[in-house]
Protein backbone atom coordinates (compact mmCIF):
# COMPACT_ATOMS: atom_id res chain seq x y z
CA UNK A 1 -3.89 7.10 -4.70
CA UNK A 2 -6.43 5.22 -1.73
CA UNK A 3 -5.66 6.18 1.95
CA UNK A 4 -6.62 3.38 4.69
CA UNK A 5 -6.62 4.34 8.27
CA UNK A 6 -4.14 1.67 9.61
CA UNK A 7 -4.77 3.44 13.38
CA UNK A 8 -4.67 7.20 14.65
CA UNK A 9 -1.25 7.81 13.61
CA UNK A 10 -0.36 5.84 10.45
CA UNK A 11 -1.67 5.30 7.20
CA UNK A 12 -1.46 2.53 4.40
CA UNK A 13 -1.26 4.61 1.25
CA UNK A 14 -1.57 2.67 -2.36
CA UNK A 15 -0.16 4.37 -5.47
CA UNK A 16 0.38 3.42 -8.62
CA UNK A 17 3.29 4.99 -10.34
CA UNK A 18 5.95 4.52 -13.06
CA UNK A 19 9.16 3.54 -11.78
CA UNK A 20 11.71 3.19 -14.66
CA UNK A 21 9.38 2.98 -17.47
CA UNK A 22 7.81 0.12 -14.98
CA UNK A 23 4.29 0.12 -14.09
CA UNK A 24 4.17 -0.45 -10.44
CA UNK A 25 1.63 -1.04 -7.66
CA UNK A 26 2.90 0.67 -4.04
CA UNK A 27 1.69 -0.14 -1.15
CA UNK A 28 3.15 1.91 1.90
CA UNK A 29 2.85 2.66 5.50
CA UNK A 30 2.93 6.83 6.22
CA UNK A 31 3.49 7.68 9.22
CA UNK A 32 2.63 11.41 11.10
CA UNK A 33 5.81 13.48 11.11
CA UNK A 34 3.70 16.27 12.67
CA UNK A 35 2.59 19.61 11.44
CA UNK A 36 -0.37 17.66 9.43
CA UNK A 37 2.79 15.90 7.24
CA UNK A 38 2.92 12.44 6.71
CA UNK A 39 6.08 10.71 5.70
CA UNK A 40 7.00 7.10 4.82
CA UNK A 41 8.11 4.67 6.50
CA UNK A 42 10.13 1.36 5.64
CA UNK A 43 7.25 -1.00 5.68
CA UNK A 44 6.01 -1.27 2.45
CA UNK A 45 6.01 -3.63 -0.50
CA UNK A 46 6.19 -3.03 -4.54
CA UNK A 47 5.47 -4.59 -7.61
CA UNK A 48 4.37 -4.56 -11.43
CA UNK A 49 0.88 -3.76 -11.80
CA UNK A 50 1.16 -7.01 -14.05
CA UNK A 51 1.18 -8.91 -10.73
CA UNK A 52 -1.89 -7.40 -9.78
CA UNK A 53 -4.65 -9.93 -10.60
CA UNK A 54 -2.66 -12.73 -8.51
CA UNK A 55 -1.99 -10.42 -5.73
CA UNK A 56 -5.46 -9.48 -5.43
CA UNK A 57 -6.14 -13.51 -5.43
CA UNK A 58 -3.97 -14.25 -2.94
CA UNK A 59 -5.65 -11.53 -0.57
CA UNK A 60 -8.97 -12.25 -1.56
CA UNK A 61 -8.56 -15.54 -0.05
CA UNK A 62 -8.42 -14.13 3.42
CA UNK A 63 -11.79 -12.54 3.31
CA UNK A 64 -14.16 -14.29 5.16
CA UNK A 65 -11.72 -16.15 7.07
CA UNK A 66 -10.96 -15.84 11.01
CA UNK A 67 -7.13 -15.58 11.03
């Protein structure tokens, strides 16, 4: 599980899990539900880890770029 600071009250978490007997990549907005507890919210996408490699491609060409 990685943790990135999306801003001082919500995270983007990424787990990898098995869903199913499905390896899956899941990346999620948390939110803070107070009381140090964070909770998810809707936003949030998953997938096979198989899809990994391309998804990684696709956001890999972003870097560098001014969007």
């Amino acid at each position: 599980m990685t943790d990135i600071v999306k801003n001082s009250r919500e995270i983007i978490r990424v787990t990898r899990d098995d869903f199913k007997g499905h390896d899956m990549v899941n990346v999620r907005v948390f939110f803070d539900a107070g009381g140090g507890k964070m909770k998810p919210g809707k936003q949030g996408v998953a997938f096979r880890a198989a899809l990994l490699p391309d998804v990684l491609n696709a956001l890999g060409q972003f870097l560098g770029e001014n969007v």
